[in-house]
PDB file of N, CA and C in Angstrom:
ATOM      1  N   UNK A   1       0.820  -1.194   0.000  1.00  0.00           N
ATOM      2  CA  UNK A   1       0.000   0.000   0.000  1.00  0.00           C
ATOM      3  C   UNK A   1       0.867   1.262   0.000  1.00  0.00           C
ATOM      4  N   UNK A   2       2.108   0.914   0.768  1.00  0.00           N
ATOM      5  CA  UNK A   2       2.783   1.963   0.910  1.00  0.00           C
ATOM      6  C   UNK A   2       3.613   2.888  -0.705  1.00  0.00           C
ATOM      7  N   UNK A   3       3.841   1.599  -1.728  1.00  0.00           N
ATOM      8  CA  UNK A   3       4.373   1.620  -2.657  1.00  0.00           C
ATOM      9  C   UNK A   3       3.453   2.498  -3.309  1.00  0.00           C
ATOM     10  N   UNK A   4       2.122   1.537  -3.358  1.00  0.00           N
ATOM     11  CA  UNK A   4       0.896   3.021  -4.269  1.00  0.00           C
ATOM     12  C   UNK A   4       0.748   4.032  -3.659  1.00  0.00           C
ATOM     13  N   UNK A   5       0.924   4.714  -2.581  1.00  0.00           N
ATOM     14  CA  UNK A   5       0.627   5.807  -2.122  1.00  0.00           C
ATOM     15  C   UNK A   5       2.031   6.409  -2.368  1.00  0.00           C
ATOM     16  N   UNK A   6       2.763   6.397  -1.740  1.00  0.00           N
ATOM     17  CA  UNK A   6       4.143   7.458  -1.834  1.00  0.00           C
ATOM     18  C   UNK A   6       5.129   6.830  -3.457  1.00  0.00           C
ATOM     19  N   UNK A   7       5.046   5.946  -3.544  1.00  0.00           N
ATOM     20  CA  UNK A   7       5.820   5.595  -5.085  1.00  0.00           C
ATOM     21  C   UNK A   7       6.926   4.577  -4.892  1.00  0.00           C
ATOM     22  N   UNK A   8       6.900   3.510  -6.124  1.00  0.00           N
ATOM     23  CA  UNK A   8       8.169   2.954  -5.785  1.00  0.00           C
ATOM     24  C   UNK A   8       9.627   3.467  -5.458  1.00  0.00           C
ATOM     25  N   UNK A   9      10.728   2.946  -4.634  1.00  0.00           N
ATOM     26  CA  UNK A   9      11.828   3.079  -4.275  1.00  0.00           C
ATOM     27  C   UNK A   9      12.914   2.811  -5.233  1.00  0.00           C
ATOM     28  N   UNK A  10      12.578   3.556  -6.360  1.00  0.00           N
ATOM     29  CA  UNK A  10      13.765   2.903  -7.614  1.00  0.00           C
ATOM     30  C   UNK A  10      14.920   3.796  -7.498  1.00  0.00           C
ATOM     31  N   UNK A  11      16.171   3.414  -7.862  1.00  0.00           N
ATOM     32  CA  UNK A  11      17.323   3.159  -7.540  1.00  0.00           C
ATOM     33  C   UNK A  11      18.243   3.579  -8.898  1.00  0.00           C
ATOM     34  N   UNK A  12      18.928   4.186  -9.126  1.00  0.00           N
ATOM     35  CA  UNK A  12      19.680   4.437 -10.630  1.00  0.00           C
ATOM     36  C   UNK A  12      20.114   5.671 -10.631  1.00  0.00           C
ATOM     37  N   UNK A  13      20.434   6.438 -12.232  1.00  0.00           N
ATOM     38  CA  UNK A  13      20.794   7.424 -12.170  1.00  0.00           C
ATOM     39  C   UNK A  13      19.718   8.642 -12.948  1.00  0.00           C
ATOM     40  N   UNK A  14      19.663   9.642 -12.001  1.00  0.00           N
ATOM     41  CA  UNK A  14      18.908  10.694 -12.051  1.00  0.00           C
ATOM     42  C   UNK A  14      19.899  11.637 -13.097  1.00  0.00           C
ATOM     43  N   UNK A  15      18.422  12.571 -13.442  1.00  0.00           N
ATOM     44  CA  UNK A  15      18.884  14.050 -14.022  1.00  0.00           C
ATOM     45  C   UNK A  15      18.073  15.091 -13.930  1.00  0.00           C
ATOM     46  N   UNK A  16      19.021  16.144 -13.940  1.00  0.00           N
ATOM     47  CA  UNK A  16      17.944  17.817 -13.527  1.00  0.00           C
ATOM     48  C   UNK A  16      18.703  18.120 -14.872  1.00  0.00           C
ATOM     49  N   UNK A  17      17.357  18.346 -15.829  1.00  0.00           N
ATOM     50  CA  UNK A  17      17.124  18.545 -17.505  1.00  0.00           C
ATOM     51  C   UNK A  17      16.433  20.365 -17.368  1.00  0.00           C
ATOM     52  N   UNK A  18      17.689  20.782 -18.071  1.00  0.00           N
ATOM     53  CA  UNK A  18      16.838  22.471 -18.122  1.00  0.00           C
ATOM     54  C   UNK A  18      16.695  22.358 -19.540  1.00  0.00           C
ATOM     55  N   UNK A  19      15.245  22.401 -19.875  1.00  0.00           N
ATOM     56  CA  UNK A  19      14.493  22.523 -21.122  1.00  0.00           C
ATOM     57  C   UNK A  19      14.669  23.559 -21.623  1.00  0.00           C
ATOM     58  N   UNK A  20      15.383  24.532 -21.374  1.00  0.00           N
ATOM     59  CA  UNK A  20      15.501  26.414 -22.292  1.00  0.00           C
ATOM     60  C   UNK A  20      17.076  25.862 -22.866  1.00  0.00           C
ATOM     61  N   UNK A  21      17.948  24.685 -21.843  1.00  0.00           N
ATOM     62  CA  UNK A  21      19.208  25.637 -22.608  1.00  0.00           C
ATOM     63  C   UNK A  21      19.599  23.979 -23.153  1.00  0.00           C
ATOM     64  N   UNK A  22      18.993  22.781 -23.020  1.00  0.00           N
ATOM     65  CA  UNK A  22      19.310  22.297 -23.288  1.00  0.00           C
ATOM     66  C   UNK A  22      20.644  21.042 -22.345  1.00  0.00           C
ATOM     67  N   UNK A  23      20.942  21.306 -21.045  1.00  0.00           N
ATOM     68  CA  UNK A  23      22.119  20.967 -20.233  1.00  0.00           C
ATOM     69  C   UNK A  23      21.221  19.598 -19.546  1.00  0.00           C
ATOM     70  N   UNK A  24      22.055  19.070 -18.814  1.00  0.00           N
ATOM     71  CA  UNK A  24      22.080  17.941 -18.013  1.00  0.00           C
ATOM     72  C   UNK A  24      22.902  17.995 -16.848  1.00  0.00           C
ATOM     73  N   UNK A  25      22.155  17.745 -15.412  1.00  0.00           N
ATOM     74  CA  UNK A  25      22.857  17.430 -14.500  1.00  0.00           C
ATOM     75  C   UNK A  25      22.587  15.623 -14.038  1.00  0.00           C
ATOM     76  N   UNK A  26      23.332  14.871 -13.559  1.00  0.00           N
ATOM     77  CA  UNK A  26      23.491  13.743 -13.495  1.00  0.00           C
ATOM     78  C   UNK A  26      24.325  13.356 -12.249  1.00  0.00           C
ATOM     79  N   UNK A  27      23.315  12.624 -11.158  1.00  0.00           N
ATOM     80  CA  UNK A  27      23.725  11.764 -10.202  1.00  0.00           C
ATOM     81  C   UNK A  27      23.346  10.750  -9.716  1.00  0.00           C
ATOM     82  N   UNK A  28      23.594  10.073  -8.698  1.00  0.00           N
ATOM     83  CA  UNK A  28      22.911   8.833  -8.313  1.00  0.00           C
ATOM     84  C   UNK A  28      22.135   8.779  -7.147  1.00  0.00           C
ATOM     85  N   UNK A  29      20.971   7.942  -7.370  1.00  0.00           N
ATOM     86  CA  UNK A  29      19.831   8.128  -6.123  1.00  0.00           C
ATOM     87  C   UNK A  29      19.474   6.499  -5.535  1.00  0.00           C
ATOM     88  N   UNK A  30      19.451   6.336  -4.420  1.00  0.00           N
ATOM     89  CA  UNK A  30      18.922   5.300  -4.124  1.00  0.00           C
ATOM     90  C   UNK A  30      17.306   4.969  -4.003  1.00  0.00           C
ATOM     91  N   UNK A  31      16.445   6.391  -3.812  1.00  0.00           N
ATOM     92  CA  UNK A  31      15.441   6.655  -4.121  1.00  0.00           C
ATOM     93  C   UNK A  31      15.098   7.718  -4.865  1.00  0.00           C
ATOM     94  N   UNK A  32      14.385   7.716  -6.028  1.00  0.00           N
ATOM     95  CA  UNK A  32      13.995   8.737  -6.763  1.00  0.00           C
ATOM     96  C   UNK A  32      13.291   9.884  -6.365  1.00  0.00           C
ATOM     97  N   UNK A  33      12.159   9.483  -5.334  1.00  0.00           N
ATOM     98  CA  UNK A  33      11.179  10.359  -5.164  1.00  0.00           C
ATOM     99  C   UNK A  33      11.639  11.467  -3.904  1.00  0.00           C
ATOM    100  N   UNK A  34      12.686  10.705  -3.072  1.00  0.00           N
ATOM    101  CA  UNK A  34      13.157  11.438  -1.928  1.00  0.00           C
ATOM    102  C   UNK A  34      13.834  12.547  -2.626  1.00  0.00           C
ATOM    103  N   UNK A  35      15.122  11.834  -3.945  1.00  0.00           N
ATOM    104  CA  UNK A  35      15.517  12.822  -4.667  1.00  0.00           C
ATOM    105  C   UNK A  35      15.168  13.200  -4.771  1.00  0.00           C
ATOM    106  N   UNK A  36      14.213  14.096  -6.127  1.00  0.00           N
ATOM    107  CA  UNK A  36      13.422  14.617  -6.687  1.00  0.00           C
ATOM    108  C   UNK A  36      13.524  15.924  -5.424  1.00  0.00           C
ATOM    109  N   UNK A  37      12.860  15.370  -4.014  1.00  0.00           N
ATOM    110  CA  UNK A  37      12.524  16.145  -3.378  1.00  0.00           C
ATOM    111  C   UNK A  37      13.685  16.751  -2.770  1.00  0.00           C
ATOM    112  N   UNK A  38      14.860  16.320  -2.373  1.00  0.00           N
ATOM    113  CA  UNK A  38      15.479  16.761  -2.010  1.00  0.00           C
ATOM    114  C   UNK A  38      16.775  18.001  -2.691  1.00  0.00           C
ATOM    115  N   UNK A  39      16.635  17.465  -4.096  1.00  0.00           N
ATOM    116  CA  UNK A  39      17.524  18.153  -5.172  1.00  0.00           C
ATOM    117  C   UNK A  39      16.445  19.556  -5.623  1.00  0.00           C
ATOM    118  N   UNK A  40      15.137  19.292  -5.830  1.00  0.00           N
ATOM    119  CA  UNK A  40      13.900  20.832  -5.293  1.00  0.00           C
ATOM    120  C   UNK A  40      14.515  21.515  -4.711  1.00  0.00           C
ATOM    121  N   UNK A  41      14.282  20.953  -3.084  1.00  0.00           N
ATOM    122  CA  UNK A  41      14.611  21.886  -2.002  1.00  0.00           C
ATOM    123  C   UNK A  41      16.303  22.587  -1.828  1.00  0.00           C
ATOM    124  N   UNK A  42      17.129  22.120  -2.746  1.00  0.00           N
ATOM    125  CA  UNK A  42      18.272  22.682  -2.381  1.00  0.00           C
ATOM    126  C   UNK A  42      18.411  23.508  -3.528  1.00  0.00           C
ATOM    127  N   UNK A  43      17.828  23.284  -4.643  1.00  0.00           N
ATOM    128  CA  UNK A  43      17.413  24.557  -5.685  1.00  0.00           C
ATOM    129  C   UNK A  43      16.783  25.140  -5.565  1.00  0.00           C
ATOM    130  N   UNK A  44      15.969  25.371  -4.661  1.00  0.00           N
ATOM    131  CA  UNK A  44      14.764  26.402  -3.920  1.00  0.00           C
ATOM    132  C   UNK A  44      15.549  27.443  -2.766  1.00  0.00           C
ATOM    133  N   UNK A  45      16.545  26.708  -2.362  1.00  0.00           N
ATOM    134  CA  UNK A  45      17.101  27.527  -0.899  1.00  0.00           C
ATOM    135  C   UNK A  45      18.088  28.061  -1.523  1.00  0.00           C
ATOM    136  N   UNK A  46      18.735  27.445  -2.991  1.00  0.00           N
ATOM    137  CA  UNK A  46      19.715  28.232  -3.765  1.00  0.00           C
ATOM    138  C   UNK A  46      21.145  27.589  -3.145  1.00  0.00           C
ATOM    139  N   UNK A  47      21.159  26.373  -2.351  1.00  0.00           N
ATOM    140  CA  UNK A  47      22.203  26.069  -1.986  1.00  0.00           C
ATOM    141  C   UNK A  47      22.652  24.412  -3.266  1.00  0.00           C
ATOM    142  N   UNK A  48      22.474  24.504  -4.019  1.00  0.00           N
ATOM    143  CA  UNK A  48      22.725  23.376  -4.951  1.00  0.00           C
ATOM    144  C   UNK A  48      24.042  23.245  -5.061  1.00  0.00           C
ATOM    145  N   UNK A  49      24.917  21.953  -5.161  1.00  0.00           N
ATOM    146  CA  UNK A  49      26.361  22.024  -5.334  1.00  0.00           C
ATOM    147  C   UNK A  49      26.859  22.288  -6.549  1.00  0.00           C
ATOM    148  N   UNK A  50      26.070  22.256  -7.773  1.00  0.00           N
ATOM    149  CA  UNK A  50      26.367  22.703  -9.087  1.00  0.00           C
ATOM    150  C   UNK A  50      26.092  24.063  -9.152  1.00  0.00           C
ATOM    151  N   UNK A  51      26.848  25.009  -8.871  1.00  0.00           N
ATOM    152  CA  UNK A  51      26.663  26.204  -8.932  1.00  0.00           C
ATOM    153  C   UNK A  51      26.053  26.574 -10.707  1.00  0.00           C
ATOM    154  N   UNK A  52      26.520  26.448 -11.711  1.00  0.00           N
ATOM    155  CA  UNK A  52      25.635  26.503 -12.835  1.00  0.00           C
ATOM    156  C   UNK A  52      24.459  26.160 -12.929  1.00  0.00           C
ATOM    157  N   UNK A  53      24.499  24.851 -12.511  1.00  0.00           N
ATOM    158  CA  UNK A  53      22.757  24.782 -12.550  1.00  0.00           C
ATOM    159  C   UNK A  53      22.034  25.620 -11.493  1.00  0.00           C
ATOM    160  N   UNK A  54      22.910  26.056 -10.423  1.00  0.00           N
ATOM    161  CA  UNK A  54      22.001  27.056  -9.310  1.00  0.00           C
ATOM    162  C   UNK A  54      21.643  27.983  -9.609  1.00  0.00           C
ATOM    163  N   UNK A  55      22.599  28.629 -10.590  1.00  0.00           N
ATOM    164  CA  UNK A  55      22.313  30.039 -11.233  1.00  0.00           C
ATOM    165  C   UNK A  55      21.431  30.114 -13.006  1.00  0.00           C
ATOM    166  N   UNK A  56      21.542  29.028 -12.934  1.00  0.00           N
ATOM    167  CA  UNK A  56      20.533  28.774 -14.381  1.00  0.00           C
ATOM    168  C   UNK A  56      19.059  28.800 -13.980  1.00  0.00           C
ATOM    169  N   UNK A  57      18.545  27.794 -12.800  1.00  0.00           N
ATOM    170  CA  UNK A  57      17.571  27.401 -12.091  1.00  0.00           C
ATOM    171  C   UNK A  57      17.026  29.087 -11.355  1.00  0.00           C
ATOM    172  N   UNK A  58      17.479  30.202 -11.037  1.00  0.00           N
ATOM    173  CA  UNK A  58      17.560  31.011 -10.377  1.00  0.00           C
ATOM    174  C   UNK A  58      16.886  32.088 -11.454  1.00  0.00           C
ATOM    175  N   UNK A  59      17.864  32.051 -12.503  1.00  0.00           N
ATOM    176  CA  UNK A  59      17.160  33.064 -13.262  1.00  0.00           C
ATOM    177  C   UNK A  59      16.501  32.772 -14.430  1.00  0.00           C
ATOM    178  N   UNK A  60      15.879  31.147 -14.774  1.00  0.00           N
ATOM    179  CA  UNK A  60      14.963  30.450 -15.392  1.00  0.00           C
ATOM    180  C   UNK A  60      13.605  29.660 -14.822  1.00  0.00           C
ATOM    181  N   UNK A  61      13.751  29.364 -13.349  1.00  0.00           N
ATOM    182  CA  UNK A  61      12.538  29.121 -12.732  1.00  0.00           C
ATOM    183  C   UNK A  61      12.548  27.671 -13.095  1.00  0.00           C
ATOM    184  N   UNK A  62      11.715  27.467 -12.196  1.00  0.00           N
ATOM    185  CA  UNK A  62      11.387  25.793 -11.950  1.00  0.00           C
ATOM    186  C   UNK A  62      10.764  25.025 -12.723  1.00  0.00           C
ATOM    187  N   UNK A  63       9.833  26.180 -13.716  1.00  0.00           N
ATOM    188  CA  UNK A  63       9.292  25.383 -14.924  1.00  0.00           C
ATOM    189  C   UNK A  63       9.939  24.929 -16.295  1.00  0.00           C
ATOM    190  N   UNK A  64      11.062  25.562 -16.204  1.00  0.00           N
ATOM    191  CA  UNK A  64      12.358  25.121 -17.399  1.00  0.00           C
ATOM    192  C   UNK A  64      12.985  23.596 -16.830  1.00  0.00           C
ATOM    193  N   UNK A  65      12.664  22.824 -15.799  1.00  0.00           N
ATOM    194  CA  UNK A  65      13.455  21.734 -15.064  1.00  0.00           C
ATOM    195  C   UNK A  65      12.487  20.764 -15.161  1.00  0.00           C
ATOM    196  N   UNK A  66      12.992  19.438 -15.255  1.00  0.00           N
ATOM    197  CA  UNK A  66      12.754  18.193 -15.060  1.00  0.00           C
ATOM    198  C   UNK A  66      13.894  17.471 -14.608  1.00  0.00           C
ATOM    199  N   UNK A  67      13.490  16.326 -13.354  1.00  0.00           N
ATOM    200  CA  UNK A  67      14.188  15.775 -12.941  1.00  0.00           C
ATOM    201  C   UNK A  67      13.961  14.460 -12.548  1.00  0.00           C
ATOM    202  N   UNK A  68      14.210  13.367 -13.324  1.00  0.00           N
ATOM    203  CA  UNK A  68      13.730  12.363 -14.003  1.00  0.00           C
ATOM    204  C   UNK A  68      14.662  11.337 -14.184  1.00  0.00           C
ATOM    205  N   UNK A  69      14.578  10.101 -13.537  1.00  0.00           N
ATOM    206  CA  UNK A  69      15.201   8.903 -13.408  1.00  0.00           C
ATOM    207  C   UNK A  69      15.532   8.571 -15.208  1.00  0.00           C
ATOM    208  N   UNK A  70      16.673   7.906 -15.147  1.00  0.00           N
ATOM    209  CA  UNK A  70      17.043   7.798 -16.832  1.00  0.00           C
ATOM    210  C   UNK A  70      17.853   6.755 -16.526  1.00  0.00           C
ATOM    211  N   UNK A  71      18.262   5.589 -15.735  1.00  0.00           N
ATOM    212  CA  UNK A  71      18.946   4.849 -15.676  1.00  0.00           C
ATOM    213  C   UNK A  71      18.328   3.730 -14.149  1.00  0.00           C
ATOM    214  N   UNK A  72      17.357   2.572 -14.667  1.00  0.00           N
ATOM    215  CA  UNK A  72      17.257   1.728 -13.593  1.00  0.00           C
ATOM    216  C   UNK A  72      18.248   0.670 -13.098  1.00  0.00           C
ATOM    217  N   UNK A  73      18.476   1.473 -11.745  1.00  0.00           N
ATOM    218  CA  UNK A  73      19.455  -0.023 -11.459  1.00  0.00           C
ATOM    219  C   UNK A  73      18.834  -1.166 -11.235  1.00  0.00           C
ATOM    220  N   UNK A  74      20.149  -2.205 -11.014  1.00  0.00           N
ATOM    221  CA  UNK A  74      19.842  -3.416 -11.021  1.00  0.00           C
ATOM    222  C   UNK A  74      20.179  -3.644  -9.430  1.00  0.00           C
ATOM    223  N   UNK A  75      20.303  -4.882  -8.708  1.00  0.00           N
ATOM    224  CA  UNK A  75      20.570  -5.250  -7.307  1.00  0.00           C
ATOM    225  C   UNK A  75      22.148  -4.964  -7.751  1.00  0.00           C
ATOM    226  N   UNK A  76      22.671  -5.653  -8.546  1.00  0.00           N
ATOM    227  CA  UNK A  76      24.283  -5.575  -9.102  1.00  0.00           C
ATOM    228  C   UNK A  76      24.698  -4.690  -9.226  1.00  0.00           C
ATOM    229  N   UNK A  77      24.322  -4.192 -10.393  1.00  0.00           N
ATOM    230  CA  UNK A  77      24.793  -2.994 -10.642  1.00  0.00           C
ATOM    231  C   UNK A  77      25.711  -1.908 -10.003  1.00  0.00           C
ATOM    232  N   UNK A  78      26.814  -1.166  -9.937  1.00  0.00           N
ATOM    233  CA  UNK A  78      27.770  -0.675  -9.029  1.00  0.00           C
ATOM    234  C   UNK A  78      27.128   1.064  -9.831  1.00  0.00           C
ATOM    235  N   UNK A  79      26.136   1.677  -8.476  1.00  0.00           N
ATOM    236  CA  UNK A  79      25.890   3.370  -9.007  1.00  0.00           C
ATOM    237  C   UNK A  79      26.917   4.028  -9.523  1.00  0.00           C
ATOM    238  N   UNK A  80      28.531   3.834  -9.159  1.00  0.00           N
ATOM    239  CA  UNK A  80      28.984   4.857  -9.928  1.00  0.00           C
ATOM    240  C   UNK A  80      29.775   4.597 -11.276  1.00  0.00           C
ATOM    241  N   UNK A  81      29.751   3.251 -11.600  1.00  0.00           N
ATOM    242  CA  UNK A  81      29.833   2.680 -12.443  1.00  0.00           C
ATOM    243  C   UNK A  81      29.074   2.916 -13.863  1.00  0.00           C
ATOM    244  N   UNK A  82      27.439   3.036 -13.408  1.00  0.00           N
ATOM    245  CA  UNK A  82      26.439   3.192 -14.190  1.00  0.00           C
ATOM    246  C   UNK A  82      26.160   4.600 -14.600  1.00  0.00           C
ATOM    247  N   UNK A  83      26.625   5.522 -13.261  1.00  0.00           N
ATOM    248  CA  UNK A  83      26.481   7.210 -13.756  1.00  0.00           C
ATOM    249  C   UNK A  83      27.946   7.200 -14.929  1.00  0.00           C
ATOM    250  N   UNK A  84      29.390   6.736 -14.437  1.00  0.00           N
ATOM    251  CA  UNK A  84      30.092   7.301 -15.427  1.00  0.00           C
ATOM    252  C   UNK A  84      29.433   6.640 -17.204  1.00  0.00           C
ATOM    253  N   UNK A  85      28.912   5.473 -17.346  1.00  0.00           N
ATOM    254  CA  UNK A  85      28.279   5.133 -18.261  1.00  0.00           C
ATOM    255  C   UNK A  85      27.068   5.708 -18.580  1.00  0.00           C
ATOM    256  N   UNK A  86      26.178   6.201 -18.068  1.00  0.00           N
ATOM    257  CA  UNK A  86      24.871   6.908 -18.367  1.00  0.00           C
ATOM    258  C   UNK A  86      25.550   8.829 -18.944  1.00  0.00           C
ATOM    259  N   UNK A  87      26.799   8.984 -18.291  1.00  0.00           N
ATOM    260  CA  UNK A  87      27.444  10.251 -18.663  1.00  0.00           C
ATOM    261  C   UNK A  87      27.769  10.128 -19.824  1.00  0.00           C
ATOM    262  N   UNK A  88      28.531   8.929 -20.229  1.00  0.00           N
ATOM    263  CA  UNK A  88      29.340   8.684 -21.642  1.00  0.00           C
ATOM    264  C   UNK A  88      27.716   8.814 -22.614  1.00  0.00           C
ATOM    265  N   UNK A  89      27.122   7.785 -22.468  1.00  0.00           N
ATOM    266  CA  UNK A  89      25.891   7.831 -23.343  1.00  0.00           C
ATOM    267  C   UNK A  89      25.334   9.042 -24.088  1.00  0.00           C
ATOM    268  N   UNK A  90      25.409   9.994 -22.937  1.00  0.00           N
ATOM    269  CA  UNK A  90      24.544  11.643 -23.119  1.00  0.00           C
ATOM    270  C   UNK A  90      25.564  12.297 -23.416  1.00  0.00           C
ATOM    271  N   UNK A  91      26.512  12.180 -23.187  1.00  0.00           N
ATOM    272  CA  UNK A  91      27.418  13.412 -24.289  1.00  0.00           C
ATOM    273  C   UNK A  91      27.687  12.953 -25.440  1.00  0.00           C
ATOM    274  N   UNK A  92      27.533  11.675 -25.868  1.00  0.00           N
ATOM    275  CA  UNK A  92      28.125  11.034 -26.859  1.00  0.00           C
ATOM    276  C   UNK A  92      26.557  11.430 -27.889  1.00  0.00           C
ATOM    277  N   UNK A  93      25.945  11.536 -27.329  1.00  0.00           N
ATOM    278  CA  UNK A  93      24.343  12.150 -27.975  1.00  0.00           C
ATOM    279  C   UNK A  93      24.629  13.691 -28.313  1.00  0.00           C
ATOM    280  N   UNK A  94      25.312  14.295 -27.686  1.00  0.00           N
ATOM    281  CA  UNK A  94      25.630  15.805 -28.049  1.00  0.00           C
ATOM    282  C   UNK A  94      25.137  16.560 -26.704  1.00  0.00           C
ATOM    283  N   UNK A  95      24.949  15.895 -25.680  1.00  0.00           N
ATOM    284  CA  UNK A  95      23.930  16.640 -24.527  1.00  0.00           C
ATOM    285  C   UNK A  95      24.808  17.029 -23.555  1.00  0.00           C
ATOM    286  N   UNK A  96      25.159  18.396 -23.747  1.00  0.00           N
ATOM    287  CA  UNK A  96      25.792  19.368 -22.731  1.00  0.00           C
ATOM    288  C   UNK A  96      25.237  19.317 -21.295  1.00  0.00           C
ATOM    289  N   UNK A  97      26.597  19.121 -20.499  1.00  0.00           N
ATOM    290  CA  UNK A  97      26.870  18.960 -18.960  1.00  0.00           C
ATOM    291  C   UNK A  97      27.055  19.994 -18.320  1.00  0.00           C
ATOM    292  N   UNK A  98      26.382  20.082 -16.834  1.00  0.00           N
ATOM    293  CA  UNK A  98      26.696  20.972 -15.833  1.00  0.00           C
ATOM    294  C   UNK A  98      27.738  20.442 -15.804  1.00  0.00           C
ATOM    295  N   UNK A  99      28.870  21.440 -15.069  1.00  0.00           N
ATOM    296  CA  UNK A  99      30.070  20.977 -14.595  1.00  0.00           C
ATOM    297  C   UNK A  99      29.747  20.923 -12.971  1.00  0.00           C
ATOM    298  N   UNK A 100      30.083  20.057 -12.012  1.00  0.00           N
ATOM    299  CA  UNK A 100      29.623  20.111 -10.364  1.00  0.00           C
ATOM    300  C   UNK A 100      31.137  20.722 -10.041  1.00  0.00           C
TER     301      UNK A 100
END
């Protein structure tokens, strides 16, 4: 019950997608939805560790952002293993990176 009400606990690698300029930020979550909430609130208080995306997010607003699981892990799977591979993927697409 708990799963349908608050959401599954999926596991992989996340991204905060600014739709005006085109960039990607990319890390790893053990839960998505906590993310989600927690990577909000530190772009809301303006304390984000990617200072580019803080200042993009700042003077583009919250409706230019999506932040959206793009990589399900597996039980195996090693997270930072899968972010430096989910990184290679998206630039190799042409998709410009925050720098952290």
């Amino acid at each position: 019950m708990e799963e349908y009400l608050i959401g599954k606990k999926e596991k992989g690698i996340f991204r905060i997608y600014n739709l005006k300029t085109d960039k990607s930020y990319f890390g790893i979550t053990k839960d998505i939805i906590k993310t989600r909430a927690e990577e909000r609130f530190m772009l809301d208080l303006g304390l984000h560790k990617c200072k580019a995306l803080q200042e993009d997010y700042k003077t583009t607003g919250l409706e230019l952002f999506v932040i959206d699981l793009v990589k399900i892990a597996n039980e195996e799977d090693e997270l930072d293993a899968l972010l430096s591979e989910t990184i290679a993927e998206f630039t190799a697409k042409g998709i410009t990176l925050y720098q952290a």
